[in-house]
Protein backbone atom coordinates (compact mmCIF):
# COMPACT_ATOMS: atom_id res chain seq x y z
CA UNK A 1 220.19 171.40 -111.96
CA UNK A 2 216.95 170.42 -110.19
CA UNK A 3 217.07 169.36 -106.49
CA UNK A 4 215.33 166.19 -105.70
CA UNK A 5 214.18 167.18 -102.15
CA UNK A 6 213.90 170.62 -101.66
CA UNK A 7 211.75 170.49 -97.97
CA UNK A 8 215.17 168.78 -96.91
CA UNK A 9 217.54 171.81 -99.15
CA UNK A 10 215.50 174.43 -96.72
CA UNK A 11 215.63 173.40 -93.88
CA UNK A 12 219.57 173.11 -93.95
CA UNK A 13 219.70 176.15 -95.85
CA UNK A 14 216.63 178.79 -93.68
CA UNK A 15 218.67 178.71 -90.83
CA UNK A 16 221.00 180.74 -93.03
CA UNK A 17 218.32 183.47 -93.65
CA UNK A 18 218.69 185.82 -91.31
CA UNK A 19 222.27 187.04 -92.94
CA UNK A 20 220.53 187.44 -96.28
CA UNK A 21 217.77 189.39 -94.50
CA UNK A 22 220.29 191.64 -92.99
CA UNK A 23 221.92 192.06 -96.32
CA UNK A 24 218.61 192.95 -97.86
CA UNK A 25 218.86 189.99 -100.50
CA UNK A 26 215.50 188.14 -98.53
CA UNK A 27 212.74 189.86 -97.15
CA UNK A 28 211.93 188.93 -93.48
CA UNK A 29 207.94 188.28 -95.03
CA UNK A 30 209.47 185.55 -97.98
CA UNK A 31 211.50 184.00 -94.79
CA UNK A 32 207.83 183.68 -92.69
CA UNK A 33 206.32 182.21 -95.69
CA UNK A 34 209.17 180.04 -96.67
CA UNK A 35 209.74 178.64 -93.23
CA UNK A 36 206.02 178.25 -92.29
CA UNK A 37 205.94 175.69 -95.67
CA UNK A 38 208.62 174.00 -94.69
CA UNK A 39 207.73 173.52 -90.75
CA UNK A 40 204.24 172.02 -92.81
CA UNK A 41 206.32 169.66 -94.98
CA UNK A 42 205.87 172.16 -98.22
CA UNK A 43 208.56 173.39 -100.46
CA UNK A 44 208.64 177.01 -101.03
CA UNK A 45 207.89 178.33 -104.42
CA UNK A 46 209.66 176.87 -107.57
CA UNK A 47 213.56 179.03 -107.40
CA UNK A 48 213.14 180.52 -103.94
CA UNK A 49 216.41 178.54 -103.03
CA UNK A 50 218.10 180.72 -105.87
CA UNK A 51 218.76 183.45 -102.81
CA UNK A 52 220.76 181.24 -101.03
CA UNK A 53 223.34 181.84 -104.28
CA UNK A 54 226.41 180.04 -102.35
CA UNK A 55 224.75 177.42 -101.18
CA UNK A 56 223.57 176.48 -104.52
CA UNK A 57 226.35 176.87 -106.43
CA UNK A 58 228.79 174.84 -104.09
CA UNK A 59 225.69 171.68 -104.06
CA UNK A 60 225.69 172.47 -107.86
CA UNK A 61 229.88 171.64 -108.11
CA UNK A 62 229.67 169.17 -105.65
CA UNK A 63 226.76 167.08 -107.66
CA UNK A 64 228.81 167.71 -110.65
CA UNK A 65 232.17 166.37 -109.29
CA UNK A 66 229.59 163.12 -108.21
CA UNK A 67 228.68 162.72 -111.82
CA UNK A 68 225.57 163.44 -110.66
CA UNK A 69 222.24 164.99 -112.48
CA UNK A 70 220.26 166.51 -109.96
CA UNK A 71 221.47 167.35 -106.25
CA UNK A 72 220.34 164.62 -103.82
CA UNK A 73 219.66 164.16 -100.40
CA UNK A 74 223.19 162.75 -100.24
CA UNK A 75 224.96 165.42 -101.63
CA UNK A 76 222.79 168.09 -99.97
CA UNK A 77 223.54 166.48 -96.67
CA UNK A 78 227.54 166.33 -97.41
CA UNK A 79 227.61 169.27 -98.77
CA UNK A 80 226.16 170.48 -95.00
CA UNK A 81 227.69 168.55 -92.70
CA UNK A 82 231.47 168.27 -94.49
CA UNK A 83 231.93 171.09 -96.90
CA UNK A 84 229.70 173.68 -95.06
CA UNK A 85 232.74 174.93 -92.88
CA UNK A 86 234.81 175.72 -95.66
CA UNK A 87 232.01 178.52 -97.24
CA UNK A 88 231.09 179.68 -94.50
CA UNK A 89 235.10 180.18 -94.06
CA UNK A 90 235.26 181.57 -97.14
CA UNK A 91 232.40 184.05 -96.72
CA UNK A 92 233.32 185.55 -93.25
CA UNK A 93 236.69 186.36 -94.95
CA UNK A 94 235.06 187.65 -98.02
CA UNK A 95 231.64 189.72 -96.10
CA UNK A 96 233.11 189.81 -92.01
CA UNK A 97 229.21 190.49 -91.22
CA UNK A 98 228.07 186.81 -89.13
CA UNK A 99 229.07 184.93 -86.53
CA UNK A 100 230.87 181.61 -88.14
CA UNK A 101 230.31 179.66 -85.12
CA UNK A 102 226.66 179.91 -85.33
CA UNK A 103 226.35 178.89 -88.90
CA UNK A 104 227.98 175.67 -88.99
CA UNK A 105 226.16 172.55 -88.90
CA UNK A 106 226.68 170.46 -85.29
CA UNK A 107 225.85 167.51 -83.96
CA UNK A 108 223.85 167.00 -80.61
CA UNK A 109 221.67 165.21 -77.92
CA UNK A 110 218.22 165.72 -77.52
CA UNK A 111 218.35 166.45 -73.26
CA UNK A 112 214.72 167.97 -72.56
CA UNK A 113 211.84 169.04 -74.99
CA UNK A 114 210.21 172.69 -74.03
CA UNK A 115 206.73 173.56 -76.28
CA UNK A 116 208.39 174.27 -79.67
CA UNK A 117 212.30 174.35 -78.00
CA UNK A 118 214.73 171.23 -77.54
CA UNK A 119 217.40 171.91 -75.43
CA UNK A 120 220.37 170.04 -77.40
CA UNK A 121 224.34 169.48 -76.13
CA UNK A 122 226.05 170.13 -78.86
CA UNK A 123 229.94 170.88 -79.16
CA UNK A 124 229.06 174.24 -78.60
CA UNK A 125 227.32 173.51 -75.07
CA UNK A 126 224.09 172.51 -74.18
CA UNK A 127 221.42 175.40 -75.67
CA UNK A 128 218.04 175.84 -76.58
CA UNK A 129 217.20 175.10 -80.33
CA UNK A 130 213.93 175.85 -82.21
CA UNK A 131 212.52 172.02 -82.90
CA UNK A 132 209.37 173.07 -85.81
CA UNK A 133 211.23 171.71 -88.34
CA UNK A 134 211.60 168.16 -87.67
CA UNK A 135 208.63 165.93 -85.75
CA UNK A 136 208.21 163.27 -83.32
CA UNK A 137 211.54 164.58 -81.85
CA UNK A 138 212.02 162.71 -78.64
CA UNK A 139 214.53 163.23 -75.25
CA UNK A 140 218.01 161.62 -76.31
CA UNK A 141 217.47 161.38 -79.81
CA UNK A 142 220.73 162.58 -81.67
CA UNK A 143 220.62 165.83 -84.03
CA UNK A 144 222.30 168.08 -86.53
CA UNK A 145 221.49 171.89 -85.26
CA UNK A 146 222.07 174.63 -87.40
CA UNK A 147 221.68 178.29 -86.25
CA UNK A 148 219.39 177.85 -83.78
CA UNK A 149 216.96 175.16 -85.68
CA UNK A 150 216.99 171.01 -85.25
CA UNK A 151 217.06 170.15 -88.31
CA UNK A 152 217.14 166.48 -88.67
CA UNK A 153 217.70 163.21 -86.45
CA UNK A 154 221.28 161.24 -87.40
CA UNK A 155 222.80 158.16 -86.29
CA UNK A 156 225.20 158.38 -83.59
CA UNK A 157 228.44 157.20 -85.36
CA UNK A 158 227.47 160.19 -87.93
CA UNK A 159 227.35 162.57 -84.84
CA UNK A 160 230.53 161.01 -83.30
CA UNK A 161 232.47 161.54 -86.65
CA UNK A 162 231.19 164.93 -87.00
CA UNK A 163 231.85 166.10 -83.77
CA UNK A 164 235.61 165.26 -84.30
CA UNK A 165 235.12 166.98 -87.27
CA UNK A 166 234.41 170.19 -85.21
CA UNK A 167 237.61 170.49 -83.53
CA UNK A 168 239.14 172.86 -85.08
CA UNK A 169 236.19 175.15 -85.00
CA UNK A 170 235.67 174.90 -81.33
CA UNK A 171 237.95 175.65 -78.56
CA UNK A 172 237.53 173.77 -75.58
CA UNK A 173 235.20 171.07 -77.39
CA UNK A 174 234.87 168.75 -74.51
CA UNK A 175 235.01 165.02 -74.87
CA UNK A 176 232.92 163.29 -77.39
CA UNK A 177 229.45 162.63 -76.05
CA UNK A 178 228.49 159.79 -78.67
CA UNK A 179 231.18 157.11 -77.99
């Protein structure tokens, strides 16, 4: 099954690299090459995505369920921001060797822009973020963060809904910033 936008696929799915580099399924050098095309707007060579196996197969099943043909940016982005959780759930049970907290996807607030940094409250607190992946990112403008990347501007009842979504991931999530 072919996905239709595969910049968008990576640059949900990179910030997940640095697991599969520790578990020697993806060289740190394919990770600099596949990141620097996407930061340029590039997809990475034809099946590079095919590393990030779980990933893939859950988008696959979820485009299938959809009675869909190819994975879309729709079902790429609820497969990220809904179903997400529940692998990376699943995986920590099944491998116990990353942080959970750090993978999930999260909603934020732009609050100051550093060189290649935005400093983003999210419901994890307010941290810095690498911003190369998206452009023209501006003070204020609300996010989805995952593991230490931006990786693309929402609407704010999106964030609102998804920051609910994150209570029972986060202790202490303080009161929702977006209503």
């Amino acid at each position: 099954m072919e996905i239709s936008d595969r910049v968008l696929f990576f640059k949900y799915a990179l910030p997940c690299a640095q697991t599969l580099i520790k578990r020697d399924t993806l060289r740190q050098e394919d990770y600099k090459i596949m990141l620097r095309l996407v930061v340029d707007g590039k997809a990475p060579a034809k099946d590079s995505e095919n590393v990030f196996k779980v990933a893939i197969a859950n988008l696959k099943f979820l485009a299938m369920k959809k009675k869909k043909s190819e994975i879309d940016d729709e079902t790429i982005r609820e497969y990220f921001w809904f179903k997400h959780d529940e692998a990376v759930d699943e995986r920590f049970e099944e491998m116990g060797d990353f942080n959970p907290e750090i993978c999930r996807t999260y909603p934020g607030i732009v609050r100051e822009l550093k060189g290649n940094k935005a400093v983003v409250e999210t419901p994890l607190g307010t941290k810095t973020y690498r911003k190369d992946l998206i452009k023209d990112l501006k003070i204020q403008d609300v996010v989805i963060i995952h593991r230490g990347f931006v990786v693309e501007k929402v609407s704010r009842e999106l964030a609102a809904k998804l920051w609910d979504l994150k209570k029972k991931y986060v202790h202490n999530l303080g009161k929702n910033i977006f209503i």
